[in-house]
PDB file of N, CA and C in Angstrom:
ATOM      1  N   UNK A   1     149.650 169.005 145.695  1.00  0.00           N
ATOM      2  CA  UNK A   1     149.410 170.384 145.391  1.00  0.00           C
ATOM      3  C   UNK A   1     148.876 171.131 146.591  1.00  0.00           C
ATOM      4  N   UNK A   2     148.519 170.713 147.681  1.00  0.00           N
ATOM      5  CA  UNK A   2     147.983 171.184 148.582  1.00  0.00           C
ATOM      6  C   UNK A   2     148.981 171.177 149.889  1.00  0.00           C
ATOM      7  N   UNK A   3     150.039 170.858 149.640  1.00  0.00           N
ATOM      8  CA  UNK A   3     151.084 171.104 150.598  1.00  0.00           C
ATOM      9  C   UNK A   3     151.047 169.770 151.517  1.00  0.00           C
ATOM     10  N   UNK A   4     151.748 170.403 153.272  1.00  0.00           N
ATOM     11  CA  UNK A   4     151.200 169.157 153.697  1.00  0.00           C
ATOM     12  C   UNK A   4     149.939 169.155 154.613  1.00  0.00           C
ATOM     13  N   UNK A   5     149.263 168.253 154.213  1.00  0.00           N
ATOM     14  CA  UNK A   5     147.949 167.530 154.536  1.00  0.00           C
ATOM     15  C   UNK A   5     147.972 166.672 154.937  1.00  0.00           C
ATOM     16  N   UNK A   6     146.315 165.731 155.089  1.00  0.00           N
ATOM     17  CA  UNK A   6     146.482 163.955 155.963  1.00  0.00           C
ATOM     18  C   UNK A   6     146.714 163.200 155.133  1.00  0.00           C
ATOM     19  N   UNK A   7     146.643 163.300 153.533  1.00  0.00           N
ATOM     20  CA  UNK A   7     146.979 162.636 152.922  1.00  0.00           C
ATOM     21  C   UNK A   7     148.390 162.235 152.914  1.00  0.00           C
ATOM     22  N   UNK A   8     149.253 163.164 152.460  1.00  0.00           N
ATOM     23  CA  UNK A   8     150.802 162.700 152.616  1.00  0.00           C
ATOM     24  C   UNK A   8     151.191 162.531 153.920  1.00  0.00           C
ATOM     25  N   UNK A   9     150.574 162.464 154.800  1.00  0.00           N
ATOM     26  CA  UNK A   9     151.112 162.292 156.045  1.00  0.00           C
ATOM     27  C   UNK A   9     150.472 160.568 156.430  1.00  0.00           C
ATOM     28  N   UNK A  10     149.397 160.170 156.062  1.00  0.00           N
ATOM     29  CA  UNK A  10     149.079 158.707 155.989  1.00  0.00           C
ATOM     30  C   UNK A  10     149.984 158.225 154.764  1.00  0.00           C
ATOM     31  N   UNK A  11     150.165 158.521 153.593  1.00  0.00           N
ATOM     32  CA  UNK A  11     151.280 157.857 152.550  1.00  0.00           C
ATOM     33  C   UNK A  11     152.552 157.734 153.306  1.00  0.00           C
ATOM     34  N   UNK A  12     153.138 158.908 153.896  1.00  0.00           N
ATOM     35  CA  UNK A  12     154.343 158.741 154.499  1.00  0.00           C
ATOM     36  C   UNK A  12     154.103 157.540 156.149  1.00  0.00           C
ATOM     37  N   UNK A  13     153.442 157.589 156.019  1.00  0.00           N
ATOM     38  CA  UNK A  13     153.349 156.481 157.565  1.00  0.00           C
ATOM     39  C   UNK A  13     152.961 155.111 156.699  1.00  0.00           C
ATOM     40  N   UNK A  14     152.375 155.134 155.799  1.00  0.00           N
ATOM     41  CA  UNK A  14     152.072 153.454 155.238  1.00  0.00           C
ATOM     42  C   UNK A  14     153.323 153.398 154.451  1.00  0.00           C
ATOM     43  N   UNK A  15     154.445 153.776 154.589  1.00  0.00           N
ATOM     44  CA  UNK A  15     155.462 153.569 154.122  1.00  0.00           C
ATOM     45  C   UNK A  15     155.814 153.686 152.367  1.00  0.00           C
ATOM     46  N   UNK A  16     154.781 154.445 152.361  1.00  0.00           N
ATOM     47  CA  UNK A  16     154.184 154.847 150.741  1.00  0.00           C
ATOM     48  C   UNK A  16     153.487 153.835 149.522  1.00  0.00           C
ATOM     49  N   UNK A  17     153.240 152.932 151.001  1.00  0.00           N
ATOM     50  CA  UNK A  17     151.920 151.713 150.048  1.00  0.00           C
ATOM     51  C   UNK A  17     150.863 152.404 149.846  1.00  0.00           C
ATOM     52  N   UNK A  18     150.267 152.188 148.362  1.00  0.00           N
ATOM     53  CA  UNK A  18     148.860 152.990 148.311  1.00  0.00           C
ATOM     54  C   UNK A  18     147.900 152.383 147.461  1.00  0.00           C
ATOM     55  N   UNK A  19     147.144 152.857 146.975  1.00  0.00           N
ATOM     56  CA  UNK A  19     146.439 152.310 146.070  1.00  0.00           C
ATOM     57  C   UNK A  19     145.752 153.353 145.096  1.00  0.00           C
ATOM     58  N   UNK A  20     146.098 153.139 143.555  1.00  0.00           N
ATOM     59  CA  UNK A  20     145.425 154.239 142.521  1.00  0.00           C
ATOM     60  C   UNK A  20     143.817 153.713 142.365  1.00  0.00           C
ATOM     61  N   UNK A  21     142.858 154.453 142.469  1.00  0.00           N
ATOM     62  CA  UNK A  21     141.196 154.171 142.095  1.00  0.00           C
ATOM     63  C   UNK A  21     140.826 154.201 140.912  1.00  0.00           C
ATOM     64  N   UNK A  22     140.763 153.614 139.703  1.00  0.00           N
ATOM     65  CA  UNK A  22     140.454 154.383 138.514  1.00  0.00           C
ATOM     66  C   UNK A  22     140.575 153.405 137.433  1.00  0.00           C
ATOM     67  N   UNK A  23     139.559 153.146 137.244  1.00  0.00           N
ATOM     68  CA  UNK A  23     139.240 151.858 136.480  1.00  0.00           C
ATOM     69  C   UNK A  23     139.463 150.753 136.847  1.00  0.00           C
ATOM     70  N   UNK A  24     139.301 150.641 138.679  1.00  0.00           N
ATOM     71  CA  UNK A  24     139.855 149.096 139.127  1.00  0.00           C
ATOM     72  C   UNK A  24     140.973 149.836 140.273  1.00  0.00           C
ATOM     73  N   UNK A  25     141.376 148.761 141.264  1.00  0.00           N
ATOM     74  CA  UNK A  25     142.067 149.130 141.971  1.00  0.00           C
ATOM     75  C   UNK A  25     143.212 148.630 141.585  1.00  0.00           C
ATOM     76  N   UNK A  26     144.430 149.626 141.810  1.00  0.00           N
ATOM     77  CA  UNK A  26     145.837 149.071 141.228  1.00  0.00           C
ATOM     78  C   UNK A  26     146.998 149.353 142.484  1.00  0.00           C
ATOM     79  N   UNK A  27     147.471 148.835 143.226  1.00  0.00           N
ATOM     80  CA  UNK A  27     148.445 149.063 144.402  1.00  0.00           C
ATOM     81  C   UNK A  27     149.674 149.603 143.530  1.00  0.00           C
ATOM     82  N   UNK A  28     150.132 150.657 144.033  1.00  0.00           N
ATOM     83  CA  UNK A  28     150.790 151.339 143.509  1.00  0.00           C
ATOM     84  C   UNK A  28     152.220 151.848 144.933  1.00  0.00           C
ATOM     85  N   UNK A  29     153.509 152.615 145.036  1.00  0.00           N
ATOM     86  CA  UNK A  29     154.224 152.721 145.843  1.00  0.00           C
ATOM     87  C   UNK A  29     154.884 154.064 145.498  1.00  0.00           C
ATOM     88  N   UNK A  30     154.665 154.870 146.227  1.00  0.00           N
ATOM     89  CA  UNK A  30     155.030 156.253 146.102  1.00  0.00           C
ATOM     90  C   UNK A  30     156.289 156.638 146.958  1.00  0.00           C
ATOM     91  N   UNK A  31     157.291 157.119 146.482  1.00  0.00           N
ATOM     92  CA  UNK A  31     158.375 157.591 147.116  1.00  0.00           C
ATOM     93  C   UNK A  31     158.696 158.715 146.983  1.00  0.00           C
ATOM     94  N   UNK A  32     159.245 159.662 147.876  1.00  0.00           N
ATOM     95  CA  UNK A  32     159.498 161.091 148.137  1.00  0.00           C
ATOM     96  C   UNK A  32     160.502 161.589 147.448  1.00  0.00           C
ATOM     97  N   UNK A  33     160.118 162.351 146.526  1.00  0.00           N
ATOM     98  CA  UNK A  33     161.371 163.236 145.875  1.00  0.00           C
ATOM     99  C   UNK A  33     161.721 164.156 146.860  1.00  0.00           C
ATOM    100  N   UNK A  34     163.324 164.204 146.617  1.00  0.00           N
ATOM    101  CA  UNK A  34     164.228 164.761 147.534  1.00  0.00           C
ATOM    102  C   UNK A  34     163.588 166.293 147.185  1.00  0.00           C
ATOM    103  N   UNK A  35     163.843 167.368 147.981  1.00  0.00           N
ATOM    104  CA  UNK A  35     163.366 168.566 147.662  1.00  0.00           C
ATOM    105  C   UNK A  35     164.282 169.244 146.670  1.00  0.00           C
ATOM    106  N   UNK A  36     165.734 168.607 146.562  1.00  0.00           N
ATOM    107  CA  UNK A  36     166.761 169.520 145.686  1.00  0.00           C
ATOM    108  C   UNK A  36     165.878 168.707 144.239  1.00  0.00           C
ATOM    109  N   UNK A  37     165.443 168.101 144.133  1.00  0.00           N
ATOM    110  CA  UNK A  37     164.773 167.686 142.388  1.00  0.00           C
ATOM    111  C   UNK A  37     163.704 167.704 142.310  1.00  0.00           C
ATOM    112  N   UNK A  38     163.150 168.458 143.668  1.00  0.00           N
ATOM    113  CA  UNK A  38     161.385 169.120 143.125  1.00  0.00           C
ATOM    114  C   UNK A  38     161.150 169.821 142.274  1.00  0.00           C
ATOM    115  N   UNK A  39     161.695 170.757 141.688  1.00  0.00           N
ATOM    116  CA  UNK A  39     161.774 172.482 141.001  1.00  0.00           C
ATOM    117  C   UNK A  39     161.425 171.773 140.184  1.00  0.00           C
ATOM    118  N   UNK A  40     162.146 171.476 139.100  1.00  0.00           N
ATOM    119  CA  UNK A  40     161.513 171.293 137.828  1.00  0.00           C
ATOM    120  C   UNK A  40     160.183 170.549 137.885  1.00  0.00           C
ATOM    121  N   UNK A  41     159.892 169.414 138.410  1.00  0.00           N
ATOM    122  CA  UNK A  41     158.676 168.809 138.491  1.00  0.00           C
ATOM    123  C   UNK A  41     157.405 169.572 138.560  1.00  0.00           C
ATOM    124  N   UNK A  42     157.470 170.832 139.908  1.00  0.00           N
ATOM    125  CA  UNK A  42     156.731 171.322 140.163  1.00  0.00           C
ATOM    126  C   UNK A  42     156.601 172.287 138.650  1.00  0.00           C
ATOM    127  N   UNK A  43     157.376 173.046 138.687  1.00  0.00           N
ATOM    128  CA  UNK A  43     156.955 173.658 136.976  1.00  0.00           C
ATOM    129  C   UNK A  43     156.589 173.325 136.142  1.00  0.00           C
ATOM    130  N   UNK A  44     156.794 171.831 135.588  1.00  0.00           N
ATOM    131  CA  UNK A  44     156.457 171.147 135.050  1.00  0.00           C
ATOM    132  C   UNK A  44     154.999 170.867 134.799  1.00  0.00           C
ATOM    133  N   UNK A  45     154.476 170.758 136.213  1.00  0.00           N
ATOM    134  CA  UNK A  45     152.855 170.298 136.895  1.00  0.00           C
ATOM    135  C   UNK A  45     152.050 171.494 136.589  1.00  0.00           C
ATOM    136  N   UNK A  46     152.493 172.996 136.825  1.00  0.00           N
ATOM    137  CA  UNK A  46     151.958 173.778 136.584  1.00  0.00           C
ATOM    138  C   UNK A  46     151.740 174.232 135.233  1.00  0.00           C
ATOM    139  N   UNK A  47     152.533 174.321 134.118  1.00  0.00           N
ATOM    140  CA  UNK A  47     152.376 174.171 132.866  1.00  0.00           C
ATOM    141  C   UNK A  47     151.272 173.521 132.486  1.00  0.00           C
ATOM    142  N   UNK A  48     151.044 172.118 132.821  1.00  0.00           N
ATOM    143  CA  UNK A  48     150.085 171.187 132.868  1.00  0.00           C
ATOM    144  C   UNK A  48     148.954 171.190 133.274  1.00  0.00           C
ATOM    145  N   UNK A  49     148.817 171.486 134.303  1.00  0.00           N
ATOM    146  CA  UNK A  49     147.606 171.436 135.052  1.00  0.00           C
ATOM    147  C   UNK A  49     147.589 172.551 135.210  1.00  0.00           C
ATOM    148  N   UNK A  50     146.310 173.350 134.962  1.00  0.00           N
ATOM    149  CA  UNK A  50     145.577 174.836 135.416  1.00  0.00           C
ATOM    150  C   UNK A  50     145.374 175.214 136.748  1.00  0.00           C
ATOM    151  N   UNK A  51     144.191 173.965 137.007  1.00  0.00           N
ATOM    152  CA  UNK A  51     143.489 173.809 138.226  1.00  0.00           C
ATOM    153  C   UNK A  51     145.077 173.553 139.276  1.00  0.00           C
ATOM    154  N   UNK A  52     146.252 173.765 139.193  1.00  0.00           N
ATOM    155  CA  UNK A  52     146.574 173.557 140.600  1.00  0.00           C
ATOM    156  C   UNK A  52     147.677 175.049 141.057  1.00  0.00           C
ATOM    157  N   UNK A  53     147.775 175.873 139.722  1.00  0.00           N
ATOM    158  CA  UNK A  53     147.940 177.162 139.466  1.00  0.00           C
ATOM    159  C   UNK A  53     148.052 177.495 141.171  1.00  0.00           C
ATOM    160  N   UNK A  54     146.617 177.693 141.693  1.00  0.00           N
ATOM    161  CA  UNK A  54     146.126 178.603 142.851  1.00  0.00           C
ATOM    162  C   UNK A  54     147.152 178.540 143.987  1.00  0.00           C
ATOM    163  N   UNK A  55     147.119 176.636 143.901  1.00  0.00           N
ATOM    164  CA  UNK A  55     147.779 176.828 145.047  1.00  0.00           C
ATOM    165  C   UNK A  55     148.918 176.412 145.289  1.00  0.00           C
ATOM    166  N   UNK A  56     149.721 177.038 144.375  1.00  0.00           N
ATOM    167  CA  UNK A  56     151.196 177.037 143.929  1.00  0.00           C
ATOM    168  C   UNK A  56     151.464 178.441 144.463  1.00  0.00           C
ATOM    169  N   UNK A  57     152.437 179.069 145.173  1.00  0.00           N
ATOM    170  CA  UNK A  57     152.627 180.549 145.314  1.00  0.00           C
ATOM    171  C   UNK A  57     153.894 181.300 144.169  1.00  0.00           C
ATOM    172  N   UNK A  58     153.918 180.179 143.465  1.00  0.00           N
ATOM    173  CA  UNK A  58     154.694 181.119 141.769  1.00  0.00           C
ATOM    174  C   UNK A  58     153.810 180.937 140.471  1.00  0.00           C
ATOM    175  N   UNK A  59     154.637 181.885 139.749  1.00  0.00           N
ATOM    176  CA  UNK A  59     153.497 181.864 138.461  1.00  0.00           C
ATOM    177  C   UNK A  59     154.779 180.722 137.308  1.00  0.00           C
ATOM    178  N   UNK A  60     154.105 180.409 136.659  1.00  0.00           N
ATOM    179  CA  UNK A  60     154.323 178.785 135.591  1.00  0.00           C
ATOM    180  C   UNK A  60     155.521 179.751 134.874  1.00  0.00           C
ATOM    181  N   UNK A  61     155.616 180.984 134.719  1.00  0.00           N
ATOM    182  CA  UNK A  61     156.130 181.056 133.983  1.00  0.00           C
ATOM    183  C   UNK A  61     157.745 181.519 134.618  1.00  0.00           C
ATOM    184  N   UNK A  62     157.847 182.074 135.997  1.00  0.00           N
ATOM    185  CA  UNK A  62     159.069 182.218 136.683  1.00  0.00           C
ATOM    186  C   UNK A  62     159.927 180.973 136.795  1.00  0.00           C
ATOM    187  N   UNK A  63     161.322 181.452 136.799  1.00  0.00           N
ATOM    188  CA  UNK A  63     162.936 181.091 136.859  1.00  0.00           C
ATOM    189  C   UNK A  63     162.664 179.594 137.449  1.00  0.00           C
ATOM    190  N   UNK A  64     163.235 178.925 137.042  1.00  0.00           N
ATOM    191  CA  UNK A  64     163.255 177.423 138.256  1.00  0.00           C
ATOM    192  C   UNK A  64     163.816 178.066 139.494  1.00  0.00           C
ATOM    193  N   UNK A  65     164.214 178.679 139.549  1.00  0.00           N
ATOM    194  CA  UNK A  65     164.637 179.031 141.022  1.00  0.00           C
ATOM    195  C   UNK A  65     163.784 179.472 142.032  1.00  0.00           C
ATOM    196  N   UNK A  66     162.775 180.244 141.874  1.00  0.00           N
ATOM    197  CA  UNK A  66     161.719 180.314 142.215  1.00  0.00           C
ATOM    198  C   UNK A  66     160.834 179.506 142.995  1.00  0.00           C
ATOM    199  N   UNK A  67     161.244 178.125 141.767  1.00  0.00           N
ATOM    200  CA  UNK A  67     160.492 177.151 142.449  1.00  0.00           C
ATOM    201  C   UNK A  67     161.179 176.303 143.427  1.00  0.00           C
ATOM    202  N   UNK A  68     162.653 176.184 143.477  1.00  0.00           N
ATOM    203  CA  UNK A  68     163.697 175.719 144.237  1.00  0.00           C
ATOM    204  C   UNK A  68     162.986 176.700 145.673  1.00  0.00           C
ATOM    205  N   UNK A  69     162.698 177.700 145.622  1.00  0.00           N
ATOM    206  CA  UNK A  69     162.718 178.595 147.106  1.00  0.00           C
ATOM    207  C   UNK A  69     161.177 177.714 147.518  1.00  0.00           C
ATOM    208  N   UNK A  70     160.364 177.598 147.019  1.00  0.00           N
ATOM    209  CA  UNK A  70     159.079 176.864 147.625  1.00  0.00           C
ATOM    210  C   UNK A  70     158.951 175.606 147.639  1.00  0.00           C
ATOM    211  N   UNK A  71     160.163 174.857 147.114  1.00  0.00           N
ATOM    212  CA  UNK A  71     160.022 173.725 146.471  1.00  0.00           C
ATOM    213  C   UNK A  71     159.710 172.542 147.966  1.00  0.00           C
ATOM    214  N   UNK A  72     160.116 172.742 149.368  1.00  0.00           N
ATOM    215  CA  UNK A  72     160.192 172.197 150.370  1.00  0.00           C
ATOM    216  C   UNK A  72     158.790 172.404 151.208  1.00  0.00           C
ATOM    217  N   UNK A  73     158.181 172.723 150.572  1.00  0.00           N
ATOM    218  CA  UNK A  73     156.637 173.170 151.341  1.00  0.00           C
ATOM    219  C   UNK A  73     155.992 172.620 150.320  1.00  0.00           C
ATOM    220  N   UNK A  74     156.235 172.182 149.059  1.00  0.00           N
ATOM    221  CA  UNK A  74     155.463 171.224 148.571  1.00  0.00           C
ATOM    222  C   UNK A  74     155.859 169.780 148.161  1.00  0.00           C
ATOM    223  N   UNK A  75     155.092 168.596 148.747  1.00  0.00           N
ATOM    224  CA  UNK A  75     155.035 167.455 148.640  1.00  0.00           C
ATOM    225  C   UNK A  75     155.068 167.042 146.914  1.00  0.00           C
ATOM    226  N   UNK A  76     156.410 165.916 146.444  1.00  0.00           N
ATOM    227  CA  UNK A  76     156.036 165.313 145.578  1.00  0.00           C
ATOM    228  C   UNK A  76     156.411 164.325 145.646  1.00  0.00           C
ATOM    229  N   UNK A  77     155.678 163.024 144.951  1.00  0.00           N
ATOM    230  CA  UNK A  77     156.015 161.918 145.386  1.00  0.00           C
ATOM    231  C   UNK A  77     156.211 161.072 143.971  1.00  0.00           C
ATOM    232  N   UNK A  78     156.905 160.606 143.848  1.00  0.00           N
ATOM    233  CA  UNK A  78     156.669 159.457 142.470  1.00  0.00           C
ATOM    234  C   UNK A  78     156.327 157.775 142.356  1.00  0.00           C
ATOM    235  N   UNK A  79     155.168 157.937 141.838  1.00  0.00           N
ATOM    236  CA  UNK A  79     154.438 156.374 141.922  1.00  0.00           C
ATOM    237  C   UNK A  79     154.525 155.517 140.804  1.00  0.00           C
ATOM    238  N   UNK A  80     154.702 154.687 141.354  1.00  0.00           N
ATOM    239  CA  UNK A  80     154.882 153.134 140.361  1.00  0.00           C
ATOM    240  C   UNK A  80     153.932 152.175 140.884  1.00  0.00           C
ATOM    241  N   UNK A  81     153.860 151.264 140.212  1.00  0.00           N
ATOM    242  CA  UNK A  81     153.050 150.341 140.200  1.00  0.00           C
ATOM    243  C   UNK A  81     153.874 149.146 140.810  1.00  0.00           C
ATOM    244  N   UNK A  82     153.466 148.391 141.367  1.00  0.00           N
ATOM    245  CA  UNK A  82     154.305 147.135 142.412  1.00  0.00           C
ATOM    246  C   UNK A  82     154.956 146.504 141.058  1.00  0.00           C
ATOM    247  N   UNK A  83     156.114 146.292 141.098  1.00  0.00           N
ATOM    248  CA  UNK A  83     156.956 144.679 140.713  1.00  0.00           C
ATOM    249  C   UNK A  83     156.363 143.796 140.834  1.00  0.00           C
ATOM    250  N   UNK A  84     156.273 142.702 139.998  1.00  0.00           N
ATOM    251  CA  UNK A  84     155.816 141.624 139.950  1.00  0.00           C
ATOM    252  C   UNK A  84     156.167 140.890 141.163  1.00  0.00           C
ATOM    253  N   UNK A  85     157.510 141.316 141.378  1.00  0.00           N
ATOM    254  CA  UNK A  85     157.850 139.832 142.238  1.00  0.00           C
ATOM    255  C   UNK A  85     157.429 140.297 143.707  1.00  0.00           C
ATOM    256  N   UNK A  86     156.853 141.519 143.816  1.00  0.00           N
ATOM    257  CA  UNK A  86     156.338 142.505 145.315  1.00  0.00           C
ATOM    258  C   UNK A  86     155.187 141.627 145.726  1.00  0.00           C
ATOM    259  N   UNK A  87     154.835 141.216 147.105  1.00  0.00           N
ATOM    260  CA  UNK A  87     153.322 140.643 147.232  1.00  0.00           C
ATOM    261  C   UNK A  87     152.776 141.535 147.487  1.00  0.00           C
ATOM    262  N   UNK A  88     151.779 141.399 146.774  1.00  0.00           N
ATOM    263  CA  UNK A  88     150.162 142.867 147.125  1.00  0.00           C
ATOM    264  C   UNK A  88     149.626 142.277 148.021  1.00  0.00           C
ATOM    265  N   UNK A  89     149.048 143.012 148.904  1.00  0.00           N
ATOM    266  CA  UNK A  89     147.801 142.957 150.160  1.00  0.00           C
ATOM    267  C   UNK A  89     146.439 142.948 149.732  1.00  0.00           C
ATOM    268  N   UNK A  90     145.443 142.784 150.568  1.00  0.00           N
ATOM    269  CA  UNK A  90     144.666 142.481 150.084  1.00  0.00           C
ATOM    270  C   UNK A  90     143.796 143.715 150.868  1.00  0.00           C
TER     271      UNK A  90
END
């Protein structure tokens, strides 16, 4: 939600190894949605979440297209949790 920052810029260099905090540590692997299948997501997020409203530059309720025009200035990534058969680090 904050565009790009050091965060996605260390995810994109650890090759999108990461780790979720939250009730325990869980290694998790984030990969980059292409920007042509951001739009909906991002609308999606905003519907949802209030708090990230601000720093979105459309309102929740405009055209997907809208969000197609900003959709490349904002980072989304989709995370999963490792495969079993993946070795985790330590």
């Amino acid at each position: 939600m904050l565009g790009e920052c050091n965060w996605t810029k260390n995810l994109r260099a650890a090759g999108g190894r990461a780790a979720v905090i939250r009730r325990g540590r869980r290694p998790v692997i984030a990969t980059e949605v292409p920007v042509a299948q951001r739009a909906p997501i991002i609308k999606r997020y905003l519907e949802k979440v209030p708090g990230g409203r601000p720093h979105i530059p459309v309102d929740r309720r405009a055209p997907e297209a809208e969000f197609e025009r900003v959709a490349a200035d904002i980072p989304v990534f989709r995370v999963a949790g490792y495969p079993l058969s993946m070795p985790r680090e330590n």
